[in-house]
Protein backbone atom coordinates (compact mmCIF):
# COMPACT_ATOMS: atom_id res chain seq x y z
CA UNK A 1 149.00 51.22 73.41
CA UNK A 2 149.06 53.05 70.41
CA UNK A 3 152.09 52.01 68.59
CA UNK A 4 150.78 48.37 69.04
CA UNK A 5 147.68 49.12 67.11
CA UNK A 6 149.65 51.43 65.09
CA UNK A 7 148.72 50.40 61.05
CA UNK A 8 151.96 50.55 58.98
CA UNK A 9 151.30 53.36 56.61
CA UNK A 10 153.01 54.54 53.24
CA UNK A 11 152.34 57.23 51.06
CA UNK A 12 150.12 55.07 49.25
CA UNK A 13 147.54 55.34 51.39
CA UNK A 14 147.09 59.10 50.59
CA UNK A 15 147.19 58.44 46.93
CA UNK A 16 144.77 55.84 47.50
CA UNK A 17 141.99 57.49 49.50
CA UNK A 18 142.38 60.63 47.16
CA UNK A 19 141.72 58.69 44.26
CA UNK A 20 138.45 57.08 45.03
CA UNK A 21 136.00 55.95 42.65
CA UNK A 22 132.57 57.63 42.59
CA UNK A 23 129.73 56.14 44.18
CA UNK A 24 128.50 55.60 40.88
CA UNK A 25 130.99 53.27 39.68
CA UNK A 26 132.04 51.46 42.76
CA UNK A 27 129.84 48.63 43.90
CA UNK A 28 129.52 47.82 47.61
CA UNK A 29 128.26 44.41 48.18
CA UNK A 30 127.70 42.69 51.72
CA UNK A 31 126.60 45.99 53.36
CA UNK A 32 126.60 44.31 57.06
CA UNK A 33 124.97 45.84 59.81
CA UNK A 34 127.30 47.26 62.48
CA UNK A 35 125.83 44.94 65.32
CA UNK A 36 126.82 41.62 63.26
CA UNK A 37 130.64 42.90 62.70
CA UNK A 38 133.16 40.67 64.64
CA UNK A 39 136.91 40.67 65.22
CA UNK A 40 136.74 37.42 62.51
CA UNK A 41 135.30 38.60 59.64
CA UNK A 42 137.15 39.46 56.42
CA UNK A 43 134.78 40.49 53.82
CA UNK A 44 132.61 43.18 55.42
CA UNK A 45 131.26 46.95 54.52
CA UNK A 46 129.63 49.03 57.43
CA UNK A 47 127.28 52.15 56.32
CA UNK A 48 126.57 54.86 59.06
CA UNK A 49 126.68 58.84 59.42
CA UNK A 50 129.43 60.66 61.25
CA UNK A 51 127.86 61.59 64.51
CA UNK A 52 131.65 63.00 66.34
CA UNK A 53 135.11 63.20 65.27
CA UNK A 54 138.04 64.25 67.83
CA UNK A 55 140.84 67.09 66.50
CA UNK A 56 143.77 65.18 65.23
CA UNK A 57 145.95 65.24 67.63
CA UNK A 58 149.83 64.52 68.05
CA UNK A 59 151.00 61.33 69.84
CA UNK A 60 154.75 60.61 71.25
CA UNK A 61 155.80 57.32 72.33
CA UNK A 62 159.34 55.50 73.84
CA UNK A 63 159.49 54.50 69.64
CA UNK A 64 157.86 56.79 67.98
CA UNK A 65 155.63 59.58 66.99
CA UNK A 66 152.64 59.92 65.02
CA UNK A 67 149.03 61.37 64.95
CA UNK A 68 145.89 59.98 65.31
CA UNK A 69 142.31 61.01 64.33
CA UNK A 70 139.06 59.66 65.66
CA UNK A 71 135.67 59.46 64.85
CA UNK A 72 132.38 57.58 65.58
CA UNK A 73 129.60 56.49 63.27
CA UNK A 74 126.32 55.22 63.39
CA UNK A 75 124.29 53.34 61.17
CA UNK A 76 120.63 53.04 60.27
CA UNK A 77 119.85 50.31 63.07
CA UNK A 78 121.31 52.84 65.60
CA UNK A 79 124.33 50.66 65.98
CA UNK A 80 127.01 52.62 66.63
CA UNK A 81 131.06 52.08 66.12
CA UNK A 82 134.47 53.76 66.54
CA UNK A 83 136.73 54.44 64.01
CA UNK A 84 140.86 55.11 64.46
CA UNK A 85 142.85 56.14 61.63
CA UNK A 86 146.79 56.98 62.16
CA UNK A 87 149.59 59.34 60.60
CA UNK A 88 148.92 59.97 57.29
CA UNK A 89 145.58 57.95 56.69
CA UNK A 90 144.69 60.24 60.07
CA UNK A 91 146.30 63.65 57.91
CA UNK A 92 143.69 63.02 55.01
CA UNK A 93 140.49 61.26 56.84
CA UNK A 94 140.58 64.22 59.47
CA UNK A 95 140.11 66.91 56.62
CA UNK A 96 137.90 64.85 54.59
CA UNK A 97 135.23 63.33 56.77
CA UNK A 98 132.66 65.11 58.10
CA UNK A 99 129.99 65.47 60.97
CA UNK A 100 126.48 64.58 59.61
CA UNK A 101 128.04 63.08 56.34
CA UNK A 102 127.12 59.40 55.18
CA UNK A 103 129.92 57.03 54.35
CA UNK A 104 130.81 53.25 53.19
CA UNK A 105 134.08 51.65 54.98
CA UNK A 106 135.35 48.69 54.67
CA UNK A 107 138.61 46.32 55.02
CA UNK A 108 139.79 48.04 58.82
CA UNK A 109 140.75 45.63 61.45
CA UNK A 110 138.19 45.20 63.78
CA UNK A 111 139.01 44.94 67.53
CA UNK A 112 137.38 44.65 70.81
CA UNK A 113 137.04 48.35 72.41
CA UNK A 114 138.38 49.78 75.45
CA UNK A 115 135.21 50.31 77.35
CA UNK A 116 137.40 52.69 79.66
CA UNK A 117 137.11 55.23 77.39
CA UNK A 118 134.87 54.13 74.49
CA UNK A 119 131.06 54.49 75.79
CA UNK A 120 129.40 53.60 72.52
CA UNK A 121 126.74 51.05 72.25
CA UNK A 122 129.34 48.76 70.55
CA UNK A 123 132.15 46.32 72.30
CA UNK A 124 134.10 46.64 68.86
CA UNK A 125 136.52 49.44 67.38
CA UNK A 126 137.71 49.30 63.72
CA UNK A 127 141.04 50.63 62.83
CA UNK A 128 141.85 51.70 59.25
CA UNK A 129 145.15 51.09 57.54
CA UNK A 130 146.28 51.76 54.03
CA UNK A 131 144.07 49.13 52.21
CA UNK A 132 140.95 50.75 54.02
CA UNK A 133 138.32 52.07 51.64
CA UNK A 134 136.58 55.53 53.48
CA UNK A 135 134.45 57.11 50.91
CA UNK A 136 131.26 59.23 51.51
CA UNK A 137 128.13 58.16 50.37
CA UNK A 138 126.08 60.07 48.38
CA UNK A 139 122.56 58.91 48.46
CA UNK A 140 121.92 59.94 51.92
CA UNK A 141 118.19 60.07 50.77
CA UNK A 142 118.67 56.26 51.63
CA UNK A 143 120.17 56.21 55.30
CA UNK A 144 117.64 56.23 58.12
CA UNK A 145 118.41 59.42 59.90
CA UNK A 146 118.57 58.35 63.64
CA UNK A 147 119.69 59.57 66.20
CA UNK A 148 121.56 58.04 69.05
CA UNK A 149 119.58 56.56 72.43
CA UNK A 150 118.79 60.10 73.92
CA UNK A 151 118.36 60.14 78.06
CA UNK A 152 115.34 62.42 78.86
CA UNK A 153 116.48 65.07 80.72
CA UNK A 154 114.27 63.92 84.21
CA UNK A 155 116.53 60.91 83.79
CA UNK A 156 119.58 62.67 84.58
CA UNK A 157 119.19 63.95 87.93
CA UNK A 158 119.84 59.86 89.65
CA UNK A 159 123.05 59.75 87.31
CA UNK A 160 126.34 60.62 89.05
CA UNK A 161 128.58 63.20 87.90
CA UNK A 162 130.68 63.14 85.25
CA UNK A 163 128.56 60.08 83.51
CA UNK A 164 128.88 60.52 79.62
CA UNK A 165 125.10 61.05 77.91
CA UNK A 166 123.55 61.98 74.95
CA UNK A 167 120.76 64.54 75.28
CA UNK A 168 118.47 66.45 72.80
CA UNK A 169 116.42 69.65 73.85
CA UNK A 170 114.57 72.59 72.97
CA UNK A 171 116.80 75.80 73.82
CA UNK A 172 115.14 78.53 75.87
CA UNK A 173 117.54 80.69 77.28
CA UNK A 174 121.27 81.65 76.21
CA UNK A 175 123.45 83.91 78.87
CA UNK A 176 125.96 86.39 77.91
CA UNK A 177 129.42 84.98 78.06
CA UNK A 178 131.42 84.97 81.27
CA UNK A 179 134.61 85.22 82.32
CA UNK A 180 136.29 82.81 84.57
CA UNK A 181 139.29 83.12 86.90
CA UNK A 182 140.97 79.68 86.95
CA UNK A 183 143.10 79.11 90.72
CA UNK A 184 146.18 78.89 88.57
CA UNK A 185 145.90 82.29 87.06
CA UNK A 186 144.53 81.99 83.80
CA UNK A 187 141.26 82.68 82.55
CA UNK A 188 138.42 81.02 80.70
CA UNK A 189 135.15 81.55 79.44
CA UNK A 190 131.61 80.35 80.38
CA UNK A 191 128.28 80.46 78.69
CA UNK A 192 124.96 79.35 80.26
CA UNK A 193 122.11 77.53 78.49
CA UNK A 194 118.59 76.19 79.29
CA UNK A 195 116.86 73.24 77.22
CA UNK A 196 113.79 71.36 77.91
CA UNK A 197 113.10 68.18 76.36
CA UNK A 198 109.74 65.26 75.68
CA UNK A 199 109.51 64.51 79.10
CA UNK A 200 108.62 68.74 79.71
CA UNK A 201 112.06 68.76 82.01
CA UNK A 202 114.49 71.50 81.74
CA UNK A 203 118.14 71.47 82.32
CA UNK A 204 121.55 73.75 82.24
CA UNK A 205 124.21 73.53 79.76
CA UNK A 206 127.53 74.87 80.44
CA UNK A 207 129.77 76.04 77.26
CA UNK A 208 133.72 76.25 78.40
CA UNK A 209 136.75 77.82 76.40
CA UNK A 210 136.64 78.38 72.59
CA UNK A 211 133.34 76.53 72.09
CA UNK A 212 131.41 79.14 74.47
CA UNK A 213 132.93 81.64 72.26
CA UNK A 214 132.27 80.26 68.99
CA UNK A 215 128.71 78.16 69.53
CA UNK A 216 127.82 80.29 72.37
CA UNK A 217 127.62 83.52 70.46
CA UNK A 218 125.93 81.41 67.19
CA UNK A 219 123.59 80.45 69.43
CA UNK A 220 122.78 83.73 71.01
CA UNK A 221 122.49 84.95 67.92
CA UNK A 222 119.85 82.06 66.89
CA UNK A 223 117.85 82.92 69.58
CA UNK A 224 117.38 86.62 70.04
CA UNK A 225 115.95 86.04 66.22
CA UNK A 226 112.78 84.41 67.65
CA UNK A 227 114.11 81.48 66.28
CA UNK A 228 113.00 78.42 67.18
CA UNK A 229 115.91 75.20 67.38
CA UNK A 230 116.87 72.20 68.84
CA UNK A 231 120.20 71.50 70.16
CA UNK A 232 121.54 67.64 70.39
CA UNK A 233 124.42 66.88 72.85
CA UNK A 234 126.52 63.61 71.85
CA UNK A 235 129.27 62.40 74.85
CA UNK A 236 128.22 65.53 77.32
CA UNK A 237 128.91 65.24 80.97
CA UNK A 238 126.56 65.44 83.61
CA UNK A 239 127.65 67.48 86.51
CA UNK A 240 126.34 69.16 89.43
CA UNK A 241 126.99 73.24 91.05
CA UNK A 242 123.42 74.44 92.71
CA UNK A 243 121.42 71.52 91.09
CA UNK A 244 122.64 68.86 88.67
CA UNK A 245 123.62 70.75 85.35
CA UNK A 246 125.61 69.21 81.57
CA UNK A 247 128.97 70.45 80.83
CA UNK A 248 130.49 70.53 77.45
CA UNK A 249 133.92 69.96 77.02
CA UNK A 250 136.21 69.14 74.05
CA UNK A 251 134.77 65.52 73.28
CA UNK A 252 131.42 66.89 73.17
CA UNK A 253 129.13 67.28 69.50
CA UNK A 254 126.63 69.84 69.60
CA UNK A 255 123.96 69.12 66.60
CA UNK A 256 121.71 71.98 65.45
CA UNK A 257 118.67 71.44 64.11
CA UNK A 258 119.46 67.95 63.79
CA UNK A 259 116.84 65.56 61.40
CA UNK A 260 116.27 62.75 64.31
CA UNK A 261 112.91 62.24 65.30
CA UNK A 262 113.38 63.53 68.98
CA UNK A 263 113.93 66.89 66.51
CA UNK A 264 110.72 66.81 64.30
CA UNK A 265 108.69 65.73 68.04
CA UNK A 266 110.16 68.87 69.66
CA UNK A 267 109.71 71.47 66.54
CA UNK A 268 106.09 70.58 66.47
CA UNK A 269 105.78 71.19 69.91
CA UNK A 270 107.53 74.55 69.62
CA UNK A 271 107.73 76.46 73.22
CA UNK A 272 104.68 75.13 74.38
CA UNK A 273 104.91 72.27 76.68
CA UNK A 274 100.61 71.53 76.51
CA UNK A 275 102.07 69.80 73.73
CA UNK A 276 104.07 67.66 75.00
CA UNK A 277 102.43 66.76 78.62
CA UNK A 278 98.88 67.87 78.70
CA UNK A 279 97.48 69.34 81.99
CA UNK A 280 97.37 67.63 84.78
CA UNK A 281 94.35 68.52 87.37
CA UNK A 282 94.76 67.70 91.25
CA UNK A 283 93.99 63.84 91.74
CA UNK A 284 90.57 63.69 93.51
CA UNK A 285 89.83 60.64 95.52
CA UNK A 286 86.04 59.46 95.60
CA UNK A 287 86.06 56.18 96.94
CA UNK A 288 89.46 54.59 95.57
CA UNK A 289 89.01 56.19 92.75
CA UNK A 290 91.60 59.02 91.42
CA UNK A 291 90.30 61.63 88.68
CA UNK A 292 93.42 62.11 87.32
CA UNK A 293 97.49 61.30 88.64
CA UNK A 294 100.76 61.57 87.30
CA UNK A 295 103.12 58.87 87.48
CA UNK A 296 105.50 59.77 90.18
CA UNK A 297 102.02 60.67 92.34
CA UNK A 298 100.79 57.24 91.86
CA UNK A 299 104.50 55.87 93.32
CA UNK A 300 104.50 58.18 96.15
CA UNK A 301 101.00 57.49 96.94
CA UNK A 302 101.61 53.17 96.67
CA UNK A 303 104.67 53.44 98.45
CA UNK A 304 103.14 55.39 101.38
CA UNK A 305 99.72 53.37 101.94
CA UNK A 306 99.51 49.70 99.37
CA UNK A 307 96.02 50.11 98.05
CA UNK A 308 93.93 49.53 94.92
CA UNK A 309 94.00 52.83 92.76
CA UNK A 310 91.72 53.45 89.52
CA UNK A 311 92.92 56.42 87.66
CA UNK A 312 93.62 58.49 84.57
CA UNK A 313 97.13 58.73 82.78
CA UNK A 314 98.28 60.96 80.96
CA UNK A 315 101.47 60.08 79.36
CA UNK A 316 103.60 59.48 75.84
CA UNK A 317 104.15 55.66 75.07
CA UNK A 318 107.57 55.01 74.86
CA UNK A 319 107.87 51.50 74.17
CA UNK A 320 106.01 48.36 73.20
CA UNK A 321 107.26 44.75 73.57
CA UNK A 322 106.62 42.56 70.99
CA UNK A 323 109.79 40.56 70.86
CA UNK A 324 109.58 36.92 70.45
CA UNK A 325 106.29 36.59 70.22
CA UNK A 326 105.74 37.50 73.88
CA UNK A 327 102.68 39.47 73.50
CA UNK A 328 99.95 36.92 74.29
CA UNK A 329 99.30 33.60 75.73
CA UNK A 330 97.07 30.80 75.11
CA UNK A 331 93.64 31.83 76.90
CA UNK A 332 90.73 29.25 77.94
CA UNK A 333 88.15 29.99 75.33
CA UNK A 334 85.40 28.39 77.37
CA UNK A 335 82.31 30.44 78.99
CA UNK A 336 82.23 30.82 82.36
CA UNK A 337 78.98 32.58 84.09
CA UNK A 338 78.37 34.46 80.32
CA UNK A 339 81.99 35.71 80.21
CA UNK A 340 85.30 34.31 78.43
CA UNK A 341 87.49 32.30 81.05
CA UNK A 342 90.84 33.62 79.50
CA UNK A 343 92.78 31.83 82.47
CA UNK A 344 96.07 30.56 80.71
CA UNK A 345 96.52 27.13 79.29
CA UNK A 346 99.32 24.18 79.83
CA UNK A 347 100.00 22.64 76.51
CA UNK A 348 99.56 18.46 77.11
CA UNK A 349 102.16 15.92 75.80
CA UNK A 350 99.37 15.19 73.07
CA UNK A 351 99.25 19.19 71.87
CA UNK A 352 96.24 19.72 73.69
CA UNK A 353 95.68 22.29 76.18
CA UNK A 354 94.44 22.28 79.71
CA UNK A 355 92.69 25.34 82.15
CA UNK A 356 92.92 24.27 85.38
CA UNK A 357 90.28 26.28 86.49
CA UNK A 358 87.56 25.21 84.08
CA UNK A 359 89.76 21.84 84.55
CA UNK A 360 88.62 21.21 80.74
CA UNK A 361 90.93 19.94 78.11
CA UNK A 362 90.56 21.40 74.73
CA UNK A 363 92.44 21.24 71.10
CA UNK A 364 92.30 25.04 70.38
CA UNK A 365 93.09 28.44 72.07
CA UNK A 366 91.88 31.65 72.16
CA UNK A 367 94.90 34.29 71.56
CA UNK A 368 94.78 36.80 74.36
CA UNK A 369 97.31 40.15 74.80
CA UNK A 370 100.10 39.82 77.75
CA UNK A 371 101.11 43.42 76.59
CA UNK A 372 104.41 45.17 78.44
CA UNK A 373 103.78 49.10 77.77
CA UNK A 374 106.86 51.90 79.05
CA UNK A 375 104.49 54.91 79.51
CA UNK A 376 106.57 58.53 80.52
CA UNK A 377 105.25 61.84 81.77
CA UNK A 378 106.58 65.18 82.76
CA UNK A 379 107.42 63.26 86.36
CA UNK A 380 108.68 59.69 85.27
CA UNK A 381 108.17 56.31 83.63
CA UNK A 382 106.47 53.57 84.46
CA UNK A 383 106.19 49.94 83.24
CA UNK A 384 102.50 49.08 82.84
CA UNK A 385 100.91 45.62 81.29
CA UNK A 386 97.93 45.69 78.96
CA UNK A 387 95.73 42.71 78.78
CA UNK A 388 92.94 42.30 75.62
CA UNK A 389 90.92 45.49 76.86
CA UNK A 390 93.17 47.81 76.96
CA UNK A 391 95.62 46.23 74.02
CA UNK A 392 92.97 46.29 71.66
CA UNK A 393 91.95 49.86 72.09
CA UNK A 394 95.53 50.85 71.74
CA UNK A 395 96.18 48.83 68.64
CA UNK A 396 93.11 48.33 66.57
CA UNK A 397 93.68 44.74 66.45
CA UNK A 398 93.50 41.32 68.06
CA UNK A 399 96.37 39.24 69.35
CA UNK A 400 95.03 36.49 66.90
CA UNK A 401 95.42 39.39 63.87
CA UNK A 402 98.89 40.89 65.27
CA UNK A 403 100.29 37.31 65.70
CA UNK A 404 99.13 36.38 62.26
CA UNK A 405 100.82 39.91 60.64
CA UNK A 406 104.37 39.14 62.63
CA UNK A 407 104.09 35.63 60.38
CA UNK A 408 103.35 37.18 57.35
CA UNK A 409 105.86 37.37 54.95
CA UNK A 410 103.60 38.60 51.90
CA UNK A 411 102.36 41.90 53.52
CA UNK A 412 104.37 45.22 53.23
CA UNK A 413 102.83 46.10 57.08
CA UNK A 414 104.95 44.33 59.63
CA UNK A 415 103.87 44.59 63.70
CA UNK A 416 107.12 47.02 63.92
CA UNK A 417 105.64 49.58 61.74
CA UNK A 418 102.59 49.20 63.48
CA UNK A 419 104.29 49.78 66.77
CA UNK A 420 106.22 52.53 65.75
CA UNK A 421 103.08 54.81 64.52
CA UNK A 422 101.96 54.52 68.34
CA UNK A 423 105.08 55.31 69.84
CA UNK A 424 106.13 59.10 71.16
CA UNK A 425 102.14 59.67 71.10
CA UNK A 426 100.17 60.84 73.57
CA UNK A 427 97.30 58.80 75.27
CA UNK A 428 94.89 58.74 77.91
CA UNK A 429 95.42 55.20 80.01
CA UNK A 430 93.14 53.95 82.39
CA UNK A 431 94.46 52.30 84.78
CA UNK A 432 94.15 49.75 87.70
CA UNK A 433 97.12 49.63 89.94
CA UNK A 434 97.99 47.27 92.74
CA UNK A 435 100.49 45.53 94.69
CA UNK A 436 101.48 41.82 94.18
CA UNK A 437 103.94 39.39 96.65
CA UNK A 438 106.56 37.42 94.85
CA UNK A 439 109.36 35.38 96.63
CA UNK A 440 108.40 38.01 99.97
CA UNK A 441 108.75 41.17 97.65
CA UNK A 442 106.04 42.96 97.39
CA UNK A 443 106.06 45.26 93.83
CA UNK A 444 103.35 47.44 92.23
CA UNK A 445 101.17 46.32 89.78
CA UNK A 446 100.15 48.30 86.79
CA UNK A 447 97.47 46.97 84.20
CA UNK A 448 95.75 49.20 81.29
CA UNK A 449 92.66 48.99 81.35
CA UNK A 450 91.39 51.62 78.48
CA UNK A 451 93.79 53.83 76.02
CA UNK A 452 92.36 56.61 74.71
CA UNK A 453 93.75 59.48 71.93
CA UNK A 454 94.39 62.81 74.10
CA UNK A 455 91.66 65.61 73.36
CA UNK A 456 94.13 68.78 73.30
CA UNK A 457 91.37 71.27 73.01
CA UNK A 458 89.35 69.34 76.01
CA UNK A 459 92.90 69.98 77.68
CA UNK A 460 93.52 73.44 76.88
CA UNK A 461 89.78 74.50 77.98
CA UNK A 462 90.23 72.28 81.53
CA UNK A 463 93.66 74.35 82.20
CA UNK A 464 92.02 77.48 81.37
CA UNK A 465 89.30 76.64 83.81
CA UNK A 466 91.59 75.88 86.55
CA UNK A 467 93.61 78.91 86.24
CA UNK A 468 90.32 80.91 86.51
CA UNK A 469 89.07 79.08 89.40
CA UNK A 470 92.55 79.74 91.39
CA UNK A 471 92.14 83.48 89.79
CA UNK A 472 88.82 83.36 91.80
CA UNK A 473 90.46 81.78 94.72
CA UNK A 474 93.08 84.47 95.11
């Protein structure tokens, strides 16, 4: 397989990537997006950060030998691509590009990937050959610095083993090394980790072979300093020995400190997870209505006994849907018994619109949220919709004003920047949840009906409260 995608190569292409231009006197033009690259396209330049590179490694086949050097990028979108250079275009590249570096390439031959053992977010590879330009960019000032999709750590326990993720966590504990005694006879080595992550989960990380010897001790080190760092996982392995656990092996990048914004979220919140998930009292039930539940309480609880719960949430919003304009719907704005109809309209042939339970036909519509909220807490996720009460609390604005911003093409403020100051927040939802019947399936029904900022302090004095009432107890 690899001498058919073999490039031909000549020493020009060492000359040639050695004697770059600067930055400052090449020009780039057609900077394309990694998601819009296809196996067609000629003229094209891809901008992204190194987030992995493989060793260069030796490869023998029934024609000939060679090496080859790997390495993935991803750009500011989060798109992310892999990148094969071979023999001496893999020599140079492997010693001159770098983890966490920025860098322009363009004119590689872009192929479909072998999903078997390329996991990236991408269906495309790009291979470089000796008319490839690979130059680092300097103005990194420029590049968005995120991270890849992170899975929350309470994810990972319904994943199978050996599934490939990409984690970020807090580290709280470091082991000594061990030593192992392989069946065969030789030995190894073995260090032990703990991180906890957003969702307030923790997890084990196992360091093998050199890399518990090298990182393991560095990180040891870090850590019996007080310090306080985050450690980023890129193509780790989910496993399982007395619980489910993440191995590291060779294909594995471990980022310290890294700048994504799972990072900055986590350094703020330090060792302390009342930063992350606030406290959580036991749900009281007076008369169908719960104080206070988690998320994975109010599952258990629906799936045991279908009922109509009204209860607290406290959770980090995780995702908004605003796509396509799917946000709202066209409400009746007629007044029924003092109150706003809001039942949804049929546009007519004629552009009008009809409410077939006012049966009225009318020219005009009221704009009313149809909001799809993905709300996580220290036990889960859960999809919840959010109609005008509770959208409106959350964003400060109408459907009417949100729908009208998403048009504008004059203002600097666009509904994704508006979205993305709410998300990895903290809120207090109110919620009503029920079951509904659709084609004989029966599913739970979640609807906001309140958001709310999270009072830490409030928090921090109920916990303390509880702790002395069990203090009492005891």
């Amino acid at each position: 397989m690899m001498s058919e995608d073999r490039p031909s190569t000549s020493k020009q292409s060492l000359q040639f990537a050695t004697e770059l231009p600067s930055p400052q006197t090449t020009t780039f033009e057609n900077i394309s997006p990694i998601k819009t690259l296809n196996p067609y396209q000629n003229k094209w330049t891809i901008k992204g950060r190194v987030t992995h590179k493989w060793p260069i490694k030796a490869y023998s086949t029934a024609t000939q030998n060679g090496h080859v050097f790997i390495f993935d990028i991803v750009d500011c979108e989060g798109s992310e691509i892999r990148i094969t250079c071979f023999d001496e275009i893999a020599k140079l590249d492997s010693n001159h590009v770098d983890i966490g570096s920025h860098y322009l390439i363009s004119k590689g031959s872009i192929k479909e990937a072998n999903v078997r053992y390329n996991k990236l977010n991408s269906h495309l590879e790009i291979t470089l050959s000796d008319a490839s330009i690979l130059k680092r960019y300097t103005n990194e000032e420029q590049v968005d610095q995120q991270g890849p999709p992170f899975t929350p750590i309470n994810e990972l326990f319904h994943l199978t083993n050996n599934t490939l993720v990409d984690i970020i966590g807090l580290v709280l504990y470091v082991g000594d090394i061990i030593p192992i005694h392989r069946k065969d006879g030789s030995q190894t080595h073995k260090h032990v980790m703990k991180i906890s992550d957003l969702s307030n989960s923790t997890i084990d990380i196992n360091l093998w072979g050199p890399m518990a010897k090298q990182k393991g001790l560095e990180l040891k080190n870090m850590l019996s300093n007080d310090s306080v760092f985050i450690l980023a996982l890129c193509n780790a392995h989910v496993g399982y020995f007395n619980g489910k656990l993440i191995n590291i092996t060779a294909t594995t990048t471990l980022h310290i400190n890294p700048t994504f914004l799972e990072a900055e979220l986590l350094m703020l919140r330090g060792k302390d997870p009342l930063l992350v998930v606030p406290f959580v009292a036991e749900t009281i039930h007076i008369d169908g209505k719960y104080s206070r539940m988690t998320i994975s309480s109010i599952c258990e609880r629906m799936s045991i006994k279908p009922e109509i719960i009204q209860t607290t949430l406290l959770a980090v919003l995780r995702f908004v849907n605003v796509i396509d304009q799917n946000f709202y719907y066209a409400a009746c704005p007629l007044i029924v018994n003092g109150r706003p109809c809001k039942k949804k309209c049929t546009q007519q042939v004629d552009d009008s619109w009809f409410c077939s339970r006012c049966q009225m036909t009318m020219q005009n519509y009221n704009y009313s949220y149809l909001l799809p909220l993905k709300l996580q807490d220290s036990t889960g996720t859960l999809w919840a919709t959010a109609f005008d009460e509770g959208s409106i609390h959350l964003l400060h604005k109408t459907a009417k004003q949100l729908c009208a911003l998403q048009n504008d093409v004059t203002t600097t403020e666009t509904t994704s920047l508006v979205i993305k100051r709410l998300l990895s927040r903290h809120y207090s939802f109110t919620l009503l949840v029920s079951t509904e019947t659709y084609n004989s399936e029966t599913k739970m029904k979640v609807t906001v009906n309140k958001v709310a900022p999270v009072d830490f302090k409030a928090e921090c004095h109920a916990l303390l409260a509880e702790i002395g009432r069990l203090s009492t107890q005891a």
